[in-house]
Protein backbone atom coordinates (compact mmCIF):
# COMPACT_ATOMS: atom_id res chain seq x y z
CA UNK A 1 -17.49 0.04 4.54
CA UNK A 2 -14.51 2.08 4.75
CA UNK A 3 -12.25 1.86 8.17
CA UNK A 4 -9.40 4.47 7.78
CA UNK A 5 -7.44 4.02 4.79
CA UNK A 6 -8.93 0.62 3.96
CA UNK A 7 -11.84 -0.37 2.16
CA UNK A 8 -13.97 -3.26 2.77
CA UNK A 9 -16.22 -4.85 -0.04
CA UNK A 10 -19.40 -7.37 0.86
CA UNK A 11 -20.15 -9.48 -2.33
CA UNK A 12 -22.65 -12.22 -2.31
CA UNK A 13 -21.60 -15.54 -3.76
CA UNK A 14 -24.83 -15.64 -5.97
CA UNK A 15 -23.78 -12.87 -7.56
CA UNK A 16 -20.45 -14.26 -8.24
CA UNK A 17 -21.96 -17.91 -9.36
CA UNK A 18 -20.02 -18.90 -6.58
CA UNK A 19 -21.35 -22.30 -5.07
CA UNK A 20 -23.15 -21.47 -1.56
CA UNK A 21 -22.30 -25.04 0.26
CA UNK A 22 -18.45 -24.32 0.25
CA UNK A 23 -16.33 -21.91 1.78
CA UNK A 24 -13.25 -22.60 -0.47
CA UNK A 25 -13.14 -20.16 -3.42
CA UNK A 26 -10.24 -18.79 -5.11
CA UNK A 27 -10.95 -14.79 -7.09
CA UNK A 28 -8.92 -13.32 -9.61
CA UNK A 29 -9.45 -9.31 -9.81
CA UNK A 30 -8.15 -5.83 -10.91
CA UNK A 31 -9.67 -2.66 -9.76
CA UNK A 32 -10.58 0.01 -12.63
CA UNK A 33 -11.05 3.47 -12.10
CA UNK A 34 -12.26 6.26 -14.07
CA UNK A 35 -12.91 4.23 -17.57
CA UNK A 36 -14.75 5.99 -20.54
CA UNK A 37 -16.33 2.85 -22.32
CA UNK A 38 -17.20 0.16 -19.46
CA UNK A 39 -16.64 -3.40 -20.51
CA UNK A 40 -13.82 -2.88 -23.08
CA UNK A 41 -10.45 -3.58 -21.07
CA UNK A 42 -8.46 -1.88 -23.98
CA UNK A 43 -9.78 1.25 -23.21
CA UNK A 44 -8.29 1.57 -19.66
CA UNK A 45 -4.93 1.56 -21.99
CA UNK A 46 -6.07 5.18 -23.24
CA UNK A 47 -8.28 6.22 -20.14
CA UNK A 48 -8.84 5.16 -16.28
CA UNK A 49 -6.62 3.50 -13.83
CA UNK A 50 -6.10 -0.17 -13.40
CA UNK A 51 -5.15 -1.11 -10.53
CA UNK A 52 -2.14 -3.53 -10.41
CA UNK A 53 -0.58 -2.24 -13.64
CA UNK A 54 -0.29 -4.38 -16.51
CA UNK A 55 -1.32 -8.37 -16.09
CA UNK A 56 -0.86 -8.83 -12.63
CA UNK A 57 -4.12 -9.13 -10.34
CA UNK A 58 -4.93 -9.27 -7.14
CA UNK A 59 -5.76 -12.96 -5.93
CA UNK A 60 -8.43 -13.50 -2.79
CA UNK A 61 -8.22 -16.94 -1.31
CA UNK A 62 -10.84 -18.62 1.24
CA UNK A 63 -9.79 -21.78 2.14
């Protein structure tokens, strides 16, 4: 859903292979935008937008 300036993403754990029974999970992500040849990374080098630059990532914690 999107709330102002913000938006919010539901992802089921299955389709994540994230175990159900827990609630502590740790994600690793980067948001790409806009790339010509989905599922090669080197191409958002040339086209698209990554989103943090470089090798950061954005880290989502649920402890």
């Amino acid at each position: 859903r999107v709330q102002g300036n913000r938006l919010h993403l539901a992802i089921p754990r299955t389709a994540l292979n994230l175990p159900i029974d827990t609630t502590r999970t740790a994600l690793d992500f980067k948001w790409l935008d806009h790339a010509t040849r989905p599922g090669d990374p080197m191409d958002v080098y040339v086209s698209g937008d990554a989103a943090p630059e470089g090798r950061f990532r954005y880290c989502y914690q649920a402890k």
